[in-house]
PDB file of N, CA and C in Angstrom:
ATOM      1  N   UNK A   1     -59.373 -31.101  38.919  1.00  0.00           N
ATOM      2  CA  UNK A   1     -58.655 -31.307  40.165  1.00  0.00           C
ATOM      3  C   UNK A   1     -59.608 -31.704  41.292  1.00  0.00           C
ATOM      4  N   UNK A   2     -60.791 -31.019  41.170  1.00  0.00           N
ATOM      5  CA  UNK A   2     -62.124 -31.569  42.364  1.00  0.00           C
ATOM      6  C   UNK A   2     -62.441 -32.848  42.261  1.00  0.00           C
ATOM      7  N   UNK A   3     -62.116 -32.940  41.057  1.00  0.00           N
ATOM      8  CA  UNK A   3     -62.830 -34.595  40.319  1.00  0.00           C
ATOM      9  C   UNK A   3     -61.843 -35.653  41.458  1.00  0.00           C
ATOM     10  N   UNK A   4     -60.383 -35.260  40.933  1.00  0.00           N
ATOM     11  CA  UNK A   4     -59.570 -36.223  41.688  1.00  0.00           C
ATOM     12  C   UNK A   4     -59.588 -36.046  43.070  1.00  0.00           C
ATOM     13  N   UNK A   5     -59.763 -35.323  43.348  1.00  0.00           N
ATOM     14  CA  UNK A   5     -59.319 -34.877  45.023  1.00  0.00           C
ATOM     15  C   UNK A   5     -60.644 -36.117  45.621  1.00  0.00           C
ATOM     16  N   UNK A   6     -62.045 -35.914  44.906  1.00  0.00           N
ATOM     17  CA  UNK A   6     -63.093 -36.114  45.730  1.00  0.00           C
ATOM     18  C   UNK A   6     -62.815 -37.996  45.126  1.00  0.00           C
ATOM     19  N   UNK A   7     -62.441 -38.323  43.776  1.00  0.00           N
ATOM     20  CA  UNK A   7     -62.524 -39.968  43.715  1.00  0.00           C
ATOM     21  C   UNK A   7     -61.332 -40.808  44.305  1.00  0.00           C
ATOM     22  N   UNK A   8     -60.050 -39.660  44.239  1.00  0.00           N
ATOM     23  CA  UNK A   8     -58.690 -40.442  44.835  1.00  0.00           C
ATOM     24  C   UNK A   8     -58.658 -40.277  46.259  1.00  0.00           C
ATOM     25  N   UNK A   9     -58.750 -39.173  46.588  1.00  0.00           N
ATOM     26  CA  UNK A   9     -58.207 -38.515  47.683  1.00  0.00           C
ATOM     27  C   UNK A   9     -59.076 -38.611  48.994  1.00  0.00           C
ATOM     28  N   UNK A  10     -59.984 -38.062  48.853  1.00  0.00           N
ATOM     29  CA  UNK A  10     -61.303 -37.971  49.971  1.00  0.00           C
ATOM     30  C   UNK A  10     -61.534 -39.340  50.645  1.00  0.00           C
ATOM     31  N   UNK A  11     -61.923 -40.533  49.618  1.00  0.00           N
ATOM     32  CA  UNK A  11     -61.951 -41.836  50.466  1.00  0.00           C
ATOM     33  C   UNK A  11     -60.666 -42.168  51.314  1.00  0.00           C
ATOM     34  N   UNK A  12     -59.517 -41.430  51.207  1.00  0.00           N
ATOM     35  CA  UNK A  12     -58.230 -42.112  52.071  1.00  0.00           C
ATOM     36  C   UNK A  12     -57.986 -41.172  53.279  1.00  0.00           C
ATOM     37  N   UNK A  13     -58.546 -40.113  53.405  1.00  0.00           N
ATOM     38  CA  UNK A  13     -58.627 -39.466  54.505  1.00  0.00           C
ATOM     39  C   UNK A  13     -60.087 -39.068  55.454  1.00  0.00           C
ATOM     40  N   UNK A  14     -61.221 -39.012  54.831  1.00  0.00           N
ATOM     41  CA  UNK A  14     -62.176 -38.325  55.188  1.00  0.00           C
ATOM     42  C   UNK A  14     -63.036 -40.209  55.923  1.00  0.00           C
ATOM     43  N   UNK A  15     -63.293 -39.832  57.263  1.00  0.00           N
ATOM     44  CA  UNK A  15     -64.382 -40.218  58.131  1.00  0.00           C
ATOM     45  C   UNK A  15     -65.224 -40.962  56.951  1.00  0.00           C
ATOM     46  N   UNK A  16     -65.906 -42.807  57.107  1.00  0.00           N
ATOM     47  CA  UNK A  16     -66.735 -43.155  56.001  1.00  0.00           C
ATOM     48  C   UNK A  16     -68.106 -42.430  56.088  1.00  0.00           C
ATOM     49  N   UNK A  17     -68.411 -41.634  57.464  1.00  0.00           N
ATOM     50  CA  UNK A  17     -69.819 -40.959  57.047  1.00  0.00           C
ATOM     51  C   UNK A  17     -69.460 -39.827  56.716  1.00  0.00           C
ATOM     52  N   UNK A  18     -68.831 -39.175  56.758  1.00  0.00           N
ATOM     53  CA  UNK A  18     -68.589 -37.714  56.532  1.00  0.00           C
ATOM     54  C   UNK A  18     -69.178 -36.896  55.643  1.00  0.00           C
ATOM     55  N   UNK A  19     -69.651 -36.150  55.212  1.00  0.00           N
ATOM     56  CA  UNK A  19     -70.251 -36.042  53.931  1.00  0.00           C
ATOM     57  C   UNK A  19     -69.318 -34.282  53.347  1.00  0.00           C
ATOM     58  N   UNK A  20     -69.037 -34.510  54.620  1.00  0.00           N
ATOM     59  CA  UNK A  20     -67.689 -32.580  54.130  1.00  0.00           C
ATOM     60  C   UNK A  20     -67.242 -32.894  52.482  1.00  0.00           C
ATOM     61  N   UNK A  21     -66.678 -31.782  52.325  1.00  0.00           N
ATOM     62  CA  UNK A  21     -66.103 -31.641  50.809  1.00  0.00           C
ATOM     63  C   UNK A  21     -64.371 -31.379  51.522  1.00  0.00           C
ATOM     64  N   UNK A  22     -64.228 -30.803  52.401  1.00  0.00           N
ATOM     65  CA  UNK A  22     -62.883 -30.666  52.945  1.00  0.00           C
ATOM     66  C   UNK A  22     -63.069 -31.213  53.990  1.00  0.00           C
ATOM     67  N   UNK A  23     -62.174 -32.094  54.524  1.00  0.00           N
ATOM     68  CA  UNK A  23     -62.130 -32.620  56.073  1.00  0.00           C
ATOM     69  C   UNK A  23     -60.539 -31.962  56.335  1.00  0.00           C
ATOM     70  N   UNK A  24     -60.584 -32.484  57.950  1.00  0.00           N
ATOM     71  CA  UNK A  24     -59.644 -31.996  59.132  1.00  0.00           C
ATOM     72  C   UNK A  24     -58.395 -33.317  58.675  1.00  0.00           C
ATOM     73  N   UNK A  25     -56.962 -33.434  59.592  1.00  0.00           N
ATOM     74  CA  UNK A  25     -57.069 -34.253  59.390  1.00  0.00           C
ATOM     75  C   UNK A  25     -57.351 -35.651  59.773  1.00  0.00           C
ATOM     76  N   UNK A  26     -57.840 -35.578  60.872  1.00  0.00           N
ATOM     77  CA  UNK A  26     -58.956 -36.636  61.498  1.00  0.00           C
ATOM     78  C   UNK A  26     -59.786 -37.091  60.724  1.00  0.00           C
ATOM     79  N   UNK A  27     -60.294 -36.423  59.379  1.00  0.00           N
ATOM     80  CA  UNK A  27     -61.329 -37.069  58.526  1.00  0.00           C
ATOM     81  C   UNK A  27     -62.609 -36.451  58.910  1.00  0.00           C
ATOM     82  N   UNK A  28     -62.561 -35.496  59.665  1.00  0.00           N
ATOM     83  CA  UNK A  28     -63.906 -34.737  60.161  1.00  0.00           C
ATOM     84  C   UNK A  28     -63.980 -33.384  59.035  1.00  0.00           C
ATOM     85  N   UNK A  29     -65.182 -32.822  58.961  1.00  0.00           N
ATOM     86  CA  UNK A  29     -65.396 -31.855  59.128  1.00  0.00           C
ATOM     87  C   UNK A  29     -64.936 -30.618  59.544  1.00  0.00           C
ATOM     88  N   UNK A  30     -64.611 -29.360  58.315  1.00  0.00           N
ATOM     89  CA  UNK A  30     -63.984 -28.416  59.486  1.00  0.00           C
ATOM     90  C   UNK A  30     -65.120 -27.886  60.321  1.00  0.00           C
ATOM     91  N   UNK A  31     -64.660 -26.995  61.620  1.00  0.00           N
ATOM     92  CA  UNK A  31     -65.657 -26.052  62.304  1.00  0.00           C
ATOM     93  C   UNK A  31     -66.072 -25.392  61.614  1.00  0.00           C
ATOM     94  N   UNK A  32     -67.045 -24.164  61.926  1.00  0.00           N
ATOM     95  CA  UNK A  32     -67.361 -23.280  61.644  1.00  0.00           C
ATOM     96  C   UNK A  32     -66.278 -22.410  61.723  1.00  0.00           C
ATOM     97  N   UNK A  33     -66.053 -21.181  60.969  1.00  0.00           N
ATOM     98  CA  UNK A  33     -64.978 -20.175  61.532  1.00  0.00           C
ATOM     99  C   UNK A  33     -64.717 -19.822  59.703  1.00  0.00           C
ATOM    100  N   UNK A  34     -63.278 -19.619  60.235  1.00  0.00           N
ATOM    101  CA  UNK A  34     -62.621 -19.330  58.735  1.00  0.00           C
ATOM    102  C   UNK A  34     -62.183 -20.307  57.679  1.00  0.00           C
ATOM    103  N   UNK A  35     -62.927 -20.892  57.167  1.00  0.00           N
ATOM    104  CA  UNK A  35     -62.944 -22.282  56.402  1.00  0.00           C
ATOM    105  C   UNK A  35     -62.447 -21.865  55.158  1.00  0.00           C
ATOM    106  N   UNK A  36     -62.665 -20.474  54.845  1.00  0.00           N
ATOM    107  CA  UNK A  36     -62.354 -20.344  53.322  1.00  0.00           C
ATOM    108  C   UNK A  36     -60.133 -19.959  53.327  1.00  0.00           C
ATOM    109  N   UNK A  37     -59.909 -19.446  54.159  1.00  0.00           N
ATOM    110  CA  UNK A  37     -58.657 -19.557  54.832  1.00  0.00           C
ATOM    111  C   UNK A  37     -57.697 -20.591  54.362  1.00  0.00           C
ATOM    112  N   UNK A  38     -58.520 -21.590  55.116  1.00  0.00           N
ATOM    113  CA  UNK A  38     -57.998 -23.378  55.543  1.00  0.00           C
ATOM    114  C   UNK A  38     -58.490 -23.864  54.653  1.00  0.00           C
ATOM    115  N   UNK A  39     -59.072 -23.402  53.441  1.00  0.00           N
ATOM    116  CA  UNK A  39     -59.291 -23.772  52.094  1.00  0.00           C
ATOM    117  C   UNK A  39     -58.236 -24.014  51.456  1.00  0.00           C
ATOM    118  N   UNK A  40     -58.219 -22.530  51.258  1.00  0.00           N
ATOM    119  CA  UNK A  40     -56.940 -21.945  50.473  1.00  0.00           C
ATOM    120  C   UNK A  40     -55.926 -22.564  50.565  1.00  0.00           C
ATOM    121  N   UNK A  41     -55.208 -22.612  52.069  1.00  0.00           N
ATOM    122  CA  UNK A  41     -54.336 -23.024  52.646  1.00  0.00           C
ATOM    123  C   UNK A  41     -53.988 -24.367  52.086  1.00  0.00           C
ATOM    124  N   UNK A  42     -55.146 -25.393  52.371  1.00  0.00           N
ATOM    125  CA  UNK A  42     -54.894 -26.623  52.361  1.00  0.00           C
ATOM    126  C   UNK A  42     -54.341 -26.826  50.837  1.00  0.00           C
ATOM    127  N   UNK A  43     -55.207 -25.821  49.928  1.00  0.00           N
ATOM    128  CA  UNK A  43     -55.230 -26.226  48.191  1.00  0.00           C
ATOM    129  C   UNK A  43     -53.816 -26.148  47.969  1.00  0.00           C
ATOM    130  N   UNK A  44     -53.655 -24.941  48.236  1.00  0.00           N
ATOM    131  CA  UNK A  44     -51.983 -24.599  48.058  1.00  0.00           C
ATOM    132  C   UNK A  44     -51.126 -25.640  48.321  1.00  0.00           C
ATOM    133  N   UNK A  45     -51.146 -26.075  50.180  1.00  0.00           N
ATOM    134  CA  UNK A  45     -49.897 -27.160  50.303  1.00  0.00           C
ATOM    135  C   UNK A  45     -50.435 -28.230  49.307  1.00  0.00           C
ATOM    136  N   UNK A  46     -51.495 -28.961  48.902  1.00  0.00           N
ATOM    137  CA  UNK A  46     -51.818 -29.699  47.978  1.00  0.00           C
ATOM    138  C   UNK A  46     -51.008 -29.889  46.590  1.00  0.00           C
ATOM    139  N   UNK A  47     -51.016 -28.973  46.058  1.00  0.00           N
ATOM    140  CA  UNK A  47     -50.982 -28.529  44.720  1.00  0.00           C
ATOM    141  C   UNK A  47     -50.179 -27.416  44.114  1.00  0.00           C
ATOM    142  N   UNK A  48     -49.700 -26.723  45.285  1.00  0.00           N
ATOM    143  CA  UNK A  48     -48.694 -25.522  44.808  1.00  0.00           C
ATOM    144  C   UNK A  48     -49.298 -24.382  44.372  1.00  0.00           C
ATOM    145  N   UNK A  49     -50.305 -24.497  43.670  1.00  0.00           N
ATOM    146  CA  UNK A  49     -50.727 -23.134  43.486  1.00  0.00           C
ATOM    147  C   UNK A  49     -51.912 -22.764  43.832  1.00  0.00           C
ATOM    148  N   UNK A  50     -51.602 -21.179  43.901  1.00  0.00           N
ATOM    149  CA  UNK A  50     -52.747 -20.395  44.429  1.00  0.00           C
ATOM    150  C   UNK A  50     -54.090 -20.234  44.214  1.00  0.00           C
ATOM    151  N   UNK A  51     -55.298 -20.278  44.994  1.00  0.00           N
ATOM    152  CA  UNK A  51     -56.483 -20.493  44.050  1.00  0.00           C
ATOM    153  C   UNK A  51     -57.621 -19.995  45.338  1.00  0.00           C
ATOM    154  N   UNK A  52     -58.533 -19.004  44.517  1.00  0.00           N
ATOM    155  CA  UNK A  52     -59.391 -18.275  45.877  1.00  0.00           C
ATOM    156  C   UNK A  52     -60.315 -19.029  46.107  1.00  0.00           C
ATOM    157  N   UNK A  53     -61.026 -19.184  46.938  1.00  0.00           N
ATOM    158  CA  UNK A  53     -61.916 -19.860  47.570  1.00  0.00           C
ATOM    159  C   UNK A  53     -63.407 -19.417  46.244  1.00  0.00           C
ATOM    160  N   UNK A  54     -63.465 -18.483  45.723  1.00  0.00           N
ATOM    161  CA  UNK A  54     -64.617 -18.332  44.591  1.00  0.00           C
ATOM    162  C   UNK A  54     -64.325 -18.786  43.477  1.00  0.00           C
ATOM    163  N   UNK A  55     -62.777 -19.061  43.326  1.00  0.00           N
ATOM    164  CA  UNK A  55     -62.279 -20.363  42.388  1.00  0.00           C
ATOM    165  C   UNK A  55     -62.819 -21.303  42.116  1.00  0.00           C
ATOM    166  N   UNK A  56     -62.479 -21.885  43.658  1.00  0.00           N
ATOM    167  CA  UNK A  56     -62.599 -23.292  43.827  1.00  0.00           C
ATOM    168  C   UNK A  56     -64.363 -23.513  43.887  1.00  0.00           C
ATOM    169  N   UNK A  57     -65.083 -22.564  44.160  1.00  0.00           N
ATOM    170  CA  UNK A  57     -66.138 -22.189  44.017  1.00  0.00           C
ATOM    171  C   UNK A  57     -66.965 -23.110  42.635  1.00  0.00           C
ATOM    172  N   UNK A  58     -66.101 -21.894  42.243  1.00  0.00           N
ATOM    173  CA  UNK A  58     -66.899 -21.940  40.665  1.00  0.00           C
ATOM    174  C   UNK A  58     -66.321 -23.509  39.918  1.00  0.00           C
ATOM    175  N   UNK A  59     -65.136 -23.369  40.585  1.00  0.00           N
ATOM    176  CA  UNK A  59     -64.565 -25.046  40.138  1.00  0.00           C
ATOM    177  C   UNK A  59     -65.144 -26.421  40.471  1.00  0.00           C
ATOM    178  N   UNK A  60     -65.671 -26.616  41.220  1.00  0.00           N
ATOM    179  CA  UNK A  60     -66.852 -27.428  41.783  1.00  0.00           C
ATOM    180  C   UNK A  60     -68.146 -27.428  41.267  1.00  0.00           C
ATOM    181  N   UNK A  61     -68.415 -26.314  40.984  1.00  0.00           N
ATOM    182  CA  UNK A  61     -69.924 -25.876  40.036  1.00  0.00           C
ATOM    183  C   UNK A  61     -69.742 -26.404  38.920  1.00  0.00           C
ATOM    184  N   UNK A  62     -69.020 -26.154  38.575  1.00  0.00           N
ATOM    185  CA  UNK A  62     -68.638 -26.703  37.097  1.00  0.00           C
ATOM    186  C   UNK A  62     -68.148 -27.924  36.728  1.00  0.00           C
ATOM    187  N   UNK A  63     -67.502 -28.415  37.580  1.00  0.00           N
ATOM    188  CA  UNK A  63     -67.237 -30.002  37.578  1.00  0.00           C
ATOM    189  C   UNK A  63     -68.013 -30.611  37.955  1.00  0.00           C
ATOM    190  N   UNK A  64     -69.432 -30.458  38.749  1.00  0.00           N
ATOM    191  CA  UNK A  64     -70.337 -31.185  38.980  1.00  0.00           C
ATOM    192  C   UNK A  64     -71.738 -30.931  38.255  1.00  0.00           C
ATOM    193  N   UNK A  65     -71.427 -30.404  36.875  1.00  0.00           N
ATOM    194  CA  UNK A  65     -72.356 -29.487  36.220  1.00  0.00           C
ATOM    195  C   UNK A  65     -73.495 -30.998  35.978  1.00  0.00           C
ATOM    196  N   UNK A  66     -72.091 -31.658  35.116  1.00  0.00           N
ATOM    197  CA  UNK A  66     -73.045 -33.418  34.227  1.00  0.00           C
ATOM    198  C   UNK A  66     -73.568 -34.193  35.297  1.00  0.00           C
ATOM    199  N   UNK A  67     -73.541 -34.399  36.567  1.00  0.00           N
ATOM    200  CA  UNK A  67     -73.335 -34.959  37.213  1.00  0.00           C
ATOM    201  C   UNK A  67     -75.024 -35.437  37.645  1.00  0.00           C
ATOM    202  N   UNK A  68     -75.582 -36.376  37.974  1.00  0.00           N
ATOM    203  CA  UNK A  68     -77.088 -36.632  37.957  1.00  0.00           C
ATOM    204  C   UNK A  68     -77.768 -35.603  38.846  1.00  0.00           C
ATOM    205  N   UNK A  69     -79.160 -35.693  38.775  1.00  0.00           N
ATOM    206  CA  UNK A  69     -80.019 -34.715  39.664  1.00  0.00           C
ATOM    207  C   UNK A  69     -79.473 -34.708  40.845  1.00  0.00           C
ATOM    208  N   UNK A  70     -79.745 -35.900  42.065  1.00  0.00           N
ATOM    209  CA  UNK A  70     -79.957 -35.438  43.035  1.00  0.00           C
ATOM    210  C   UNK A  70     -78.235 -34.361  43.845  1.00  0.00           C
ATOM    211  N   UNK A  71     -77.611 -35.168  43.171  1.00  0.00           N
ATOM    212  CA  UNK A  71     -75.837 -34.323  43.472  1.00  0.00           C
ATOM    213  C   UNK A  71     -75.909 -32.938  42.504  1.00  0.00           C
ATOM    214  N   UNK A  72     -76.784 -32.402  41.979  1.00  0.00           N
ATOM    215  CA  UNK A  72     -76.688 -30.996  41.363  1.00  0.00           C
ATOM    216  C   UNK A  72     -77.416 -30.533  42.517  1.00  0.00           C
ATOM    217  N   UNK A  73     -78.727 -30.944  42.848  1.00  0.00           N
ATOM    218  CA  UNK A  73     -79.267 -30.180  44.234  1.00  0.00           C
ATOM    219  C   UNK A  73     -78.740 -29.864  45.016  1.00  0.00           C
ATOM    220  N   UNK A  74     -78.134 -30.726  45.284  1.00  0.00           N
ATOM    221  CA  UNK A  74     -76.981 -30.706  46.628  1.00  0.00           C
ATOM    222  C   UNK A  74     -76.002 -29.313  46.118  1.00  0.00           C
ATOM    223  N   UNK A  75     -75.438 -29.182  45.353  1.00  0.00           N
ATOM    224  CA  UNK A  75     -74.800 -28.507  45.256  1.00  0.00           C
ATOM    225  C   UNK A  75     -75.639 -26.984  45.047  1.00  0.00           C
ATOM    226  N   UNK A  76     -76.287 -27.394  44.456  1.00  0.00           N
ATOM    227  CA  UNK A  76     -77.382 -26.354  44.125  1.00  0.00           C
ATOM    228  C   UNK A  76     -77.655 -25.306  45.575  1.00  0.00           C
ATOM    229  N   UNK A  77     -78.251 -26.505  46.772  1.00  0.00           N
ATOM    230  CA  UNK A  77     -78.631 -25.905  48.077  1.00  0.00           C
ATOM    231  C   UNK A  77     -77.375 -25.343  48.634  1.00  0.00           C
ATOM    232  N   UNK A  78     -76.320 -26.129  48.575  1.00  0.00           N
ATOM    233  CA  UNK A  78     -75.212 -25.671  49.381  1.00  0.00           C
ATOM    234  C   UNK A  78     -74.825 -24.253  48.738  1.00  0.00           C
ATOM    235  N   UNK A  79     -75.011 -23.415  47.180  1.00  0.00           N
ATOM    236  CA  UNK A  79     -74.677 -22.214  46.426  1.00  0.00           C
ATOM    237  C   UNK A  79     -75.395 -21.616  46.801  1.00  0.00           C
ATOM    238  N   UNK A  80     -76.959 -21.888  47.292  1.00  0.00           N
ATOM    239  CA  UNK A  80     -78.418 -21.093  47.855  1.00  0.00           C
ATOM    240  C   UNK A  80     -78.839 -20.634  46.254  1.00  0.00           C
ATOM    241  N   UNK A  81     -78.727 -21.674  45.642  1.00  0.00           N
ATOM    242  CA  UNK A  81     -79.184 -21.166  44.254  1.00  0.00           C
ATOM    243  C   UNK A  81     -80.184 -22.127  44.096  1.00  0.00           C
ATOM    244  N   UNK A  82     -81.191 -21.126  43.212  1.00  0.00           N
ATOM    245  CA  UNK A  82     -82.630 -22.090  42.627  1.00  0.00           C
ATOM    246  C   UNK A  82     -82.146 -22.685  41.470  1.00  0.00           C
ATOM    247  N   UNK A  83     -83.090 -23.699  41.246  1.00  0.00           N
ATOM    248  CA  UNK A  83     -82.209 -24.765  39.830  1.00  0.00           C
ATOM    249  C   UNK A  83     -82.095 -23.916  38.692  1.00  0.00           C
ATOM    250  N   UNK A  84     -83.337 -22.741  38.193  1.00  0.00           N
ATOM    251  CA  UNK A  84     -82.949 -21.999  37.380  1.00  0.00           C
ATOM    252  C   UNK A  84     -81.464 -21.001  37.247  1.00  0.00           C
ATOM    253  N   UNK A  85     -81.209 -20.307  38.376  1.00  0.00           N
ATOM    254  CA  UNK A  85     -79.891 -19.523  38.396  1.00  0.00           C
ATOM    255  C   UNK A  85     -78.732 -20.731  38.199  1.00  0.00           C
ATOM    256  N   UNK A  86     -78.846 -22.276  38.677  1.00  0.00           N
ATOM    257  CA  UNK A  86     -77.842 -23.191  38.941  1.00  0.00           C
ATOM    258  C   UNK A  86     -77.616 -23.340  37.156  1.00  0.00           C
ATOM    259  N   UNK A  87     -78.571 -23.337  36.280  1.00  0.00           N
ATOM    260  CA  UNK A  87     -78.770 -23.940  35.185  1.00  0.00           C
ATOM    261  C   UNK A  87     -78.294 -23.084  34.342  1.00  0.00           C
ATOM    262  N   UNK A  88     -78.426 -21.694  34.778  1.00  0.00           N
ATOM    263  CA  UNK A  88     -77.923 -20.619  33.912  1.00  0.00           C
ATOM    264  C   UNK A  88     -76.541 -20.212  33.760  1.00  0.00           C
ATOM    265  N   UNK A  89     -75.726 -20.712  35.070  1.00  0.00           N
ATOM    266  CA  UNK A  89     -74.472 -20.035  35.466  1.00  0.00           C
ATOM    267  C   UNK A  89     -73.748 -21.550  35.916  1.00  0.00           C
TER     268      UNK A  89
END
């Protein structure tokens, strides 16, 4: 579902620099604050069903497992995980 959201979905709403994983719907970036909330929120009206923010978590980790070096870092930094813990889990 990350897969599609980020190859279908993301280019038709999200700002062309943006680099968010969720945008507003302006295509920005959310604030700081309660993002995991307006996560949730958004997934739900999306998709209908319910799904926690350590879900979607782990759902992203894992869908971007194959994915080349420098986009595992990225994800890597954004978990605060070293490549070993990223590699293990």
């Amino acid at each position: 579902m990350v897969k599609v959201y980020v190859d279908k979905v993301m280019p038709l709403v999200a700002a062309n620099e943006e680099e968010a994983l969720f945008v507003t719907q302006d295509g920005r970036a959310f604030e700081h604050g309660p993002i995991g909330k307006r996560i949730v929120s958004w997934w739900h009206k999306a998709t209908g069903k319910n799904i926690s923010t350590t879900e979607l978590r782990k759902l992203t980790a894992s869908t971007l497992h194959d994915a080349d070096p420098v986009e595992k870092r990225k994800i890597q930094d954004h978990m605060c995980h070293k490549e070993a813990t990223a590699e293990k889990y």
